[in-house]
PDB file of N, CA and C in Angstrom:
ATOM      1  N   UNK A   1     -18.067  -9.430   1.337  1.00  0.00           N
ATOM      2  CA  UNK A   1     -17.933  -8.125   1.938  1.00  0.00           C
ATOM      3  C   UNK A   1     -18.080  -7.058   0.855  1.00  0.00           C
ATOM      4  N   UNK A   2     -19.070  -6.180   1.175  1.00  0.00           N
ATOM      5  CA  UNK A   2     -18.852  -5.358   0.253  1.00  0.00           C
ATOM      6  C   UNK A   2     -17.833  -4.024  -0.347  1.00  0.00           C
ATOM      7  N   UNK A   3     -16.815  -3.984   0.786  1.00  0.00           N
ATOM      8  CA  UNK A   3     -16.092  -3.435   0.361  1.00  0.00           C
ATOM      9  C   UNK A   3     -15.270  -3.966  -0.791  1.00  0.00           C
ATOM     10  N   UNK A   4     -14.538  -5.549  -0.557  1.00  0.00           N
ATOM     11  CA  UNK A   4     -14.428  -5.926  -1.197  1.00  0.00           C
ATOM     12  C   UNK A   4     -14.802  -5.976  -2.243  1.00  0.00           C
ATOM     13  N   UNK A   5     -16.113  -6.109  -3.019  1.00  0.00           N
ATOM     14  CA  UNK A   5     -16.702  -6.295  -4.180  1.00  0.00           C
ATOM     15  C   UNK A   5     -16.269  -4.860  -4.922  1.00  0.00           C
ATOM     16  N   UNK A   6     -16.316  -3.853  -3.972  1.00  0.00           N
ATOM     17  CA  UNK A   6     -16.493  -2.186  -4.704  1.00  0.00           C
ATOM     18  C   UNK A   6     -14.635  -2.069  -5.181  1.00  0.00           C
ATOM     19  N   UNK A   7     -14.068  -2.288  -4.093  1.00  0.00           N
ATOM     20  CA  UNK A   7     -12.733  -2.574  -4.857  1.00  0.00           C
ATOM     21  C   UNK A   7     -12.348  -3.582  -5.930  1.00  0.00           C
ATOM     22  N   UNK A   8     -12.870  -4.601  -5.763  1.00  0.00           N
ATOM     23  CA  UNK A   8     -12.728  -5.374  -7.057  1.00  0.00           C
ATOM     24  C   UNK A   8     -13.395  -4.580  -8.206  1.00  0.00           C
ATOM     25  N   UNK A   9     -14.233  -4.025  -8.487  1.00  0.00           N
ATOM     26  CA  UNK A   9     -15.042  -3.373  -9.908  1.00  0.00           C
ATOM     27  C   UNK A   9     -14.230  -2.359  -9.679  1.00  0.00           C
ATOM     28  N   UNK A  10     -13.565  -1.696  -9.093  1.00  0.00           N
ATOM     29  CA  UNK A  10     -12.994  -0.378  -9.360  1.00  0.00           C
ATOM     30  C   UNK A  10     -11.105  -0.393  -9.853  1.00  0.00           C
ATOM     31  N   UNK A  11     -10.451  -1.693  -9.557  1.00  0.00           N
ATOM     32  CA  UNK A  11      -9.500  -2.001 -10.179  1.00  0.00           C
ATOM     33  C   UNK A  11      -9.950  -2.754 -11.370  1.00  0.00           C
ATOM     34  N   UNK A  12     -11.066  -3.178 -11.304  1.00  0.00           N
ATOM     35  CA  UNK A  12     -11.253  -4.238 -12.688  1.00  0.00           C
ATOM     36  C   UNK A  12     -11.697  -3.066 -13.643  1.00  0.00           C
ATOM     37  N   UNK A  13     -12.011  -2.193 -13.300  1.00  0.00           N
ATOM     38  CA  UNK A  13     -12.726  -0.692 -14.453  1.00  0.00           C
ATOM     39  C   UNK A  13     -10.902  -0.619 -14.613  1.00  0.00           C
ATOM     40  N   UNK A  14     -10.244   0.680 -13.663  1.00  0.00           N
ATOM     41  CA  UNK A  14      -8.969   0.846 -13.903  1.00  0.00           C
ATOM     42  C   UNK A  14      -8.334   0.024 -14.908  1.00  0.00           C
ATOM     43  N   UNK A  15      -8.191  -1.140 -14.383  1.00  0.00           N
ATOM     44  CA  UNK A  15      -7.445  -1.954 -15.662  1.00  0.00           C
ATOM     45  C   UNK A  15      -8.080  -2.295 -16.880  1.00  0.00           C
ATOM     46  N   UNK A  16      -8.827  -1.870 -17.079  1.00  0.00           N
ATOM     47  CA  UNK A  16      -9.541  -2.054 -18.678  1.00  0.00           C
ATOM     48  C   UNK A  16      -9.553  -0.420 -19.237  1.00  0.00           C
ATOM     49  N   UNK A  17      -9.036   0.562 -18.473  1.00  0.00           N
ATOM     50  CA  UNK A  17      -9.118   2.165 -18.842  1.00  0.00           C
ATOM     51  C   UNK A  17      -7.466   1.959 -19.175  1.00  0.00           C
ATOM     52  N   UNK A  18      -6.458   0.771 -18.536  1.00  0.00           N
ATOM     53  CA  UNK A  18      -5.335   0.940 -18.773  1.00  0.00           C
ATOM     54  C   UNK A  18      -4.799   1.733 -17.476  1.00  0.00           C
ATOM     55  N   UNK A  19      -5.155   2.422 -16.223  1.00  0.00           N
ATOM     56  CA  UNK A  19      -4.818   3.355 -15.728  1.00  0.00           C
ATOM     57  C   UNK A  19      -3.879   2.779 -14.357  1.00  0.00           C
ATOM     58  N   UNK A  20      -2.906   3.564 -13.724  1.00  0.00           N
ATOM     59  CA  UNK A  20      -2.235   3.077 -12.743  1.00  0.00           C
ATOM     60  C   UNK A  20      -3.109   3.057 -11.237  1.00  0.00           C
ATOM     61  N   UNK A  21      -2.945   2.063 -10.463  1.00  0.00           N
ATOM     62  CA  UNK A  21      -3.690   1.782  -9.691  1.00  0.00           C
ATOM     63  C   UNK A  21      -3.178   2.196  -8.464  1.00  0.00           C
ATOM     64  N   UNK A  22      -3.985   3.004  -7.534  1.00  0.00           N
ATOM     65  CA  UNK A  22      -3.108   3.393  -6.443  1.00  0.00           C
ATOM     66  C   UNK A  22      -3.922   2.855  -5.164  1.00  0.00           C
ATOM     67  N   UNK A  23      -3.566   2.010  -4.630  1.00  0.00           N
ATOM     68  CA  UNK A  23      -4.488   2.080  -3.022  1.00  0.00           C
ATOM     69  C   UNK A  23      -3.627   2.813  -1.575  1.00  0.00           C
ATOM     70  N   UNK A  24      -4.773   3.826  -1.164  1.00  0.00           N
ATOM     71  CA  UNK A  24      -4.884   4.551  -0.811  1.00  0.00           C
ATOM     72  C   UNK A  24      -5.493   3.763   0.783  1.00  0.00           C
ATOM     73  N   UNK A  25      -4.695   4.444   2.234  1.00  0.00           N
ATOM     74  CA  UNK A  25      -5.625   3.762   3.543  1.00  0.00           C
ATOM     75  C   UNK A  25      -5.096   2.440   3.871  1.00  0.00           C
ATOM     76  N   UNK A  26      -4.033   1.769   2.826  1.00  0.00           N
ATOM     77  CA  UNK A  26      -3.546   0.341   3.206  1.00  0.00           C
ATOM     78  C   UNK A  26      -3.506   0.528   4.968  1.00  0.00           C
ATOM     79  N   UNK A  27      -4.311  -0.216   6.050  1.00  0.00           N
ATOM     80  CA  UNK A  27      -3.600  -0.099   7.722  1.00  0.00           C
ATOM     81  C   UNK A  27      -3.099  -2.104   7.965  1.00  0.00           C
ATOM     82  N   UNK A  28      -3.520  -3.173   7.354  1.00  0.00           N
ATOM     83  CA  UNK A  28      -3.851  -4.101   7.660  1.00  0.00           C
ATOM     84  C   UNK A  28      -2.770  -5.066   6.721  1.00  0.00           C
ATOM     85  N   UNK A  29      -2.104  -6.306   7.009  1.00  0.00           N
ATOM     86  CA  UNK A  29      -1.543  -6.811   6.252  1.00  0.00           C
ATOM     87  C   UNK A  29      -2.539  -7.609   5.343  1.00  0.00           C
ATOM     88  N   UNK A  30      -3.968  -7.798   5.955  1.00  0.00           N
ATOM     89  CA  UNK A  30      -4.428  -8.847   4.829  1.00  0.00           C
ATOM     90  C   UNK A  30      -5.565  -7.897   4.095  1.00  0.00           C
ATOM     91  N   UNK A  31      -5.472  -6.507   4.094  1.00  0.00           N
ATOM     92  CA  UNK A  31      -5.524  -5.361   3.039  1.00  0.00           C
ATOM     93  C   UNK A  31      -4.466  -5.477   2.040  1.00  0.00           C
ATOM     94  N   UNK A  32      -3.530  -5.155   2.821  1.00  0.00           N
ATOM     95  CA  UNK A  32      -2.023  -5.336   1.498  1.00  0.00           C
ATOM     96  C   UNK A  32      -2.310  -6.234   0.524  1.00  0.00           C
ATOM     97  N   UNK A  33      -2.713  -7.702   1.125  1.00  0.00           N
ATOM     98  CA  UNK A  33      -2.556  -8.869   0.682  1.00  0.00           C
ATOM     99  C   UNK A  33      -3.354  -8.947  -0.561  1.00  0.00           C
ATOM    100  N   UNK A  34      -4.410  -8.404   0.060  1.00  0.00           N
ATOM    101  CA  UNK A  34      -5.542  -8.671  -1.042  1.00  0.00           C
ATOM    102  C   UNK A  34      -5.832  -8.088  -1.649  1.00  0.00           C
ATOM    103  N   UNK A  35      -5.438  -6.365  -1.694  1.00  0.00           N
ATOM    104  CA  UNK A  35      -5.152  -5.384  -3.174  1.00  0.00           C
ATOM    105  C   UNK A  35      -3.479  -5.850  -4.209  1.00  0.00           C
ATOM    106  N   UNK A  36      -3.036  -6.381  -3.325  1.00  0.00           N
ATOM    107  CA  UNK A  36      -1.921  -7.089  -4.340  1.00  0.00           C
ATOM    108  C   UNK A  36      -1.870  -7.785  -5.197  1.00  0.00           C
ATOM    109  N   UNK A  37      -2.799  -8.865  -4.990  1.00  0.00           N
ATOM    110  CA  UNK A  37      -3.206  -9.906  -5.302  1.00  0.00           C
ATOM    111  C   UNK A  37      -4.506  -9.174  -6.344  1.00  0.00           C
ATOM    112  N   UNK A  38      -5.423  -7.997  -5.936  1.00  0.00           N
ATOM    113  CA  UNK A  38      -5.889  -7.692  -7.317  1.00  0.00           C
ATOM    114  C   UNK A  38      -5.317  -7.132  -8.308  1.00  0.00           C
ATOM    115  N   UNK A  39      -3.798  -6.516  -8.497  1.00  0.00           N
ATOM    116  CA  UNK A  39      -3.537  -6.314  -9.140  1.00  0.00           C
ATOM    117  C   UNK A  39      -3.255  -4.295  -8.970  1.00  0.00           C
ATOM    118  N   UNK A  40      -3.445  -3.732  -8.163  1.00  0.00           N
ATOM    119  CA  UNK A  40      -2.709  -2.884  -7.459  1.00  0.00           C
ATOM    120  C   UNK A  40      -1.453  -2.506  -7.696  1.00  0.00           C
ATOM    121  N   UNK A  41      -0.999  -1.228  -8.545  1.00  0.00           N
ATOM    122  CA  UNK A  41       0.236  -0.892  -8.818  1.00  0.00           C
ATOM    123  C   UNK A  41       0.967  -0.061  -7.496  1.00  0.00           C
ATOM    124  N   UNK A  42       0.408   0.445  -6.669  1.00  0.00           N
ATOM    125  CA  UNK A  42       1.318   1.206  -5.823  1.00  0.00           C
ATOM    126  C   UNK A  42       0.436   0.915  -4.571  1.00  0.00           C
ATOM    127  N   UNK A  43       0.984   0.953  -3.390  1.00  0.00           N
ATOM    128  CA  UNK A  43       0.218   0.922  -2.286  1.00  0.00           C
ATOM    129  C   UNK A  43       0.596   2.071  -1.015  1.00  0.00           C
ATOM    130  N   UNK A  44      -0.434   2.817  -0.210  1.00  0.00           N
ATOM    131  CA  UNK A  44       0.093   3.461   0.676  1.00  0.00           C
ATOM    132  C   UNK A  44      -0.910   3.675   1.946  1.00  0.00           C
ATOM    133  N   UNK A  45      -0.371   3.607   3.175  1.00  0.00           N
ATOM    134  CA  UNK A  45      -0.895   3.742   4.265  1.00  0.00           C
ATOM    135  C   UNK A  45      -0.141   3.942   5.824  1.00  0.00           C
ATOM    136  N   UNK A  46      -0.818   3.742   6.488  1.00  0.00           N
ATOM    137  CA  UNK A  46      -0.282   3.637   8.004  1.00  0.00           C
ATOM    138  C   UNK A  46       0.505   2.374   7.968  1.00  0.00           C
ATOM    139  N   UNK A  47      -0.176   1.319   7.416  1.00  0.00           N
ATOM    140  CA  UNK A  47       0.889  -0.051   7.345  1.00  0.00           C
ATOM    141  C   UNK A  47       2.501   0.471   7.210  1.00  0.00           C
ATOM    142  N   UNK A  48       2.486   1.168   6.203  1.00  0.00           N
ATOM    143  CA  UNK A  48       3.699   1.265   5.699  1.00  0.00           C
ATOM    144  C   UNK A  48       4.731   2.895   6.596  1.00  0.00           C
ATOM    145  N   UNK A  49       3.790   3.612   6.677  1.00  0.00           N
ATOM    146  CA  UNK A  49       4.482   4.848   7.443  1.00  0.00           C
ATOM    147  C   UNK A  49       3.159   5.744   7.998  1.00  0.00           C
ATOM    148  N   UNK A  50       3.617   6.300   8.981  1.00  0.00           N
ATOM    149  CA  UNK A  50       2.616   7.657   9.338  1.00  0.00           C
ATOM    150  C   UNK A  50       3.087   8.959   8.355  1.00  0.00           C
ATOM    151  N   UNK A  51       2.047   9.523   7.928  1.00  0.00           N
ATOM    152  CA  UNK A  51       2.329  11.019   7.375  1.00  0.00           C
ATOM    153  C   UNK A  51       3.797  11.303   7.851  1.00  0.00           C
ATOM    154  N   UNK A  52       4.661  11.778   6.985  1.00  0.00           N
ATOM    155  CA  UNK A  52       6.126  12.411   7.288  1.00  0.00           C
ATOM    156  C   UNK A  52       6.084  13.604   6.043  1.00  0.00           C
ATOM    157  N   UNK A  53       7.017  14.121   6.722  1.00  0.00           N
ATOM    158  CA  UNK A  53       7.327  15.807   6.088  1.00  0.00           C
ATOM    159  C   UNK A  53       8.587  15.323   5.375  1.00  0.00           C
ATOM    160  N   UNK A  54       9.075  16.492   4.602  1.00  0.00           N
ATOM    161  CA  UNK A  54      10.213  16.344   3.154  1.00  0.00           C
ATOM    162  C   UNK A  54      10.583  15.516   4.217  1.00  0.00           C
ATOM    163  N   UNK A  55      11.732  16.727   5.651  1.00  0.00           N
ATOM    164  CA  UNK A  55      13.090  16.556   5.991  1.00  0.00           C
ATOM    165  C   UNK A  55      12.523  14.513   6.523  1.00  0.00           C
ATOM    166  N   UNK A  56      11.503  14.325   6.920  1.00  0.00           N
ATOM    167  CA  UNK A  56      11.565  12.912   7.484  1.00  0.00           C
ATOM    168  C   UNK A  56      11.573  11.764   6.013  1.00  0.00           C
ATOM    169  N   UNK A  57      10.943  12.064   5.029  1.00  0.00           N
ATOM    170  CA  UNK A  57      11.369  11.612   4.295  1.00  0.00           C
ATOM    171  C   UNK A  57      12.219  11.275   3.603  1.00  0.00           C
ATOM    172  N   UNK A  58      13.054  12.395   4.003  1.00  0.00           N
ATOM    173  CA  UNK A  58      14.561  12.640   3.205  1.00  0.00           C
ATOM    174  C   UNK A  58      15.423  11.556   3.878  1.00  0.00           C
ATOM    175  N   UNK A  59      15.168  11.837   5.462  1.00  0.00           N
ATOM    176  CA  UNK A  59      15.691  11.393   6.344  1.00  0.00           C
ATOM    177  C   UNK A  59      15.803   9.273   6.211  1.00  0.00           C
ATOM    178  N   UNK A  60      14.408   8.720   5.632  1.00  0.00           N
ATOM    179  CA  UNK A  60      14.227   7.703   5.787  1.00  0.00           C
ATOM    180  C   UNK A  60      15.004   6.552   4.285  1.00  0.00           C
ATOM    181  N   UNK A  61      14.698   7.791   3.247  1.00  0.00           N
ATOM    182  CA  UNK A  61      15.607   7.669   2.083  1.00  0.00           C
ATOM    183  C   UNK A  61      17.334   7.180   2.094  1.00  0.00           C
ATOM    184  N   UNK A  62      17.692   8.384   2.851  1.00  0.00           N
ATOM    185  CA  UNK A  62      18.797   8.393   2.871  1.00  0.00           C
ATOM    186  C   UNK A  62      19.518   7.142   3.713  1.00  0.00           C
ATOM    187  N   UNK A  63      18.618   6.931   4.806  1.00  0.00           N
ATOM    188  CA  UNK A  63      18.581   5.720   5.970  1.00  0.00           C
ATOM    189  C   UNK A  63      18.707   4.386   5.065  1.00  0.00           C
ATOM    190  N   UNK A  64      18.091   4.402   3.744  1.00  0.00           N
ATOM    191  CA  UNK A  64      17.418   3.135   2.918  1.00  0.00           C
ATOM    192  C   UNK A  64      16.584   2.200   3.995  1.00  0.00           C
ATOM    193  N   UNK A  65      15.920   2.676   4.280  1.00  0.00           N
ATOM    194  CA  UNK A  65      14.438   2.068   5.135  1.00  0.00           C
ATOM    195  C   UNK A  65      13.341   1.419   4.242  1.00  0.00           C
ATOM    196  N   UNK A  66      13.477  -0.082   4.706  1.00  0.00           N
ATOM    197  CA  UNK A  66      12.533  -1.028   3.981  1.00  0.00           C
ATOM    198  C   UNK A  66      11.246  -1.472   4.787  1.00  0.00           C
ATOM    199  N   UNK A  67      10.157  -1.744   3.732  1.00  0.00           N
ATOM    200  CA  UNK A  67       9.464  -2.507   4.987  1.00  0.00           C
ATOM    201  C   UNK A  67       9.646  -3.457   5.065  1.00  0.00           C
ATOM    202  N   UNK A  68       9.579  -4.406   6.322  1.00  0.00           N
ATOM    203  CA  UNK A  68       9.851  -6.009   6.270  1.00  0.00           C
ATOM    204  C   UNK A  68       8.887  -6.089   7.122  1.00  0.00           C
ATOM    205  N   UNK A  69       7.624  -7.106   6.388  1.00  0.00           N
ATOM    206  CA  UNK A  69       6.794  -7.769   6.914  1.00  0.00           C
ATOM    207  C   UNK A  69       7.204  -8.976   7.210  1.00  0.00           C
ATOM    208  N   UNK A  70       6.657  -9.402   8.681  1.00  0.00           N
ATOM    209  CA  UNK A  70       6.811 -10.409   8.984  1.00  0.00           C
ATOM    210  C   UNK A  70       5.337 -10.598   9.497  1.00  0.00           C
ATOM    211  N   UNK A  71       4.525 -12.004   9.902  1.00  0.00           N
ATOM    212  CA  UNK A  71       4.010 -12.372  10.222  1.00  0.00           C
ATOM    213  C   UNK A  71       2.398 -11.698   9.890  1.00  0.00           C
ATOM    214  N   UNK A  72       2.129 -10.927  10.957  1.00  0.00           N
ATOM    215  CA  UNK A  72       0.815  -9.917  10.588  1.00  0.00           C
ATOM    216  C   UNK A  72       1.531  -8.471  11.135  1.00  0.00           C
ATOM    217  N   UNK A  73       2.717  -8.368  10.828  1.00  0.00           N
ATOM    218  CA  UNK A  73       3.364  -7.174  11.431  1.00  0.00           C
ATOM    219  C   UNK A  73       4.039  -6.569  10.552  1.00  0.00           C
ATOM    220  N   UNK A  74       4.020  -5.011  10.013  1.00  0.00           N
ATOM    221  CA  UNK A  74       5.130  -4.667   9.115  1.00  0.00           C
ATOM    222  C   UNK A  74       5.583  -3.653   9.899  1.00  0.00           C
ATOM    223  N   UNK A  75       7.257  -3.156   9.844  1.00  0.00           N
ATOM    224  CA  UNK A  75       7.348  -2.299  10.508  1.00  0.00           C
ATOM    225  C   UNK A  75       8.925  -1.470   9.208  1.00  0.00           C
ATOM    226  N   UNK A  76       9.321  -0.611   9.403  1.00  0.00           N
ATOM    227  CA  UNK A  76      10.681   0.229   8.624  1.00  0.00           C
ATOM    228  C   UNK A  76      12.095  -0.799   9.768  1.00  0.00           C
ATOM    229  N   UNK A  77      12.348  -0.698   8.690  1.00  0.00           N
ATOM    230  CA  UNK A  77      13.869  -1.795   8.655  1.00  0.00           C
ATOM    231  C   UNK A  77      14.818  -1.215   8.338  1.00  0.00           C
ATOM    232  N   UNK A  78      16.265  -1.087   8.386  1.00  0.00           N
ATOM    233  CA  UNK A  78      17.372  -0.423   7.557  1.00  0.00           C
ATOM    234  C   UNK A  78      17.962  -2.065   6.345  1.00  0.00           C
TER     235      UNK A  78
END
């Protein structure tokens, strides 16, 4: 797949620049899976939350809201 390939050369550049790796658009668990597995320092998407503002953020913080994947499903947990 060629997306695949373009993400692989673009964390494999990153990590030879030394630089922190961010993926960006995560929606899919076997997205997660497989920027993890390249080596991916931070991850963010719909998987994990929809767009939220401070107060909802604040809100989810304070909650201590985890994700817990299970199966092909992740959803916010306390």
């Amino acid at each position: 797949m060629v997306n695949k390939r373009v993400a692989r050369a673009v964390v494999t550049m990153a990590k030879q620049l030394r630089r922190e790796i961010v993926a960006e658009g995560v929606e899919t668990i076997e997205q997660m899976s497989f920027l993890r597995d390249l080596g991916c320092d931070q991850l963010q998407g719909y998987l994990f939350s929809q767009p939220v503002g401070a107060a909802g953020l604040e809100r989810m913080l304070r909650e201590g809201k985890r994700l817990a994947v299970t199966g092909r499903q992740a959803t916010l947990a306390p």
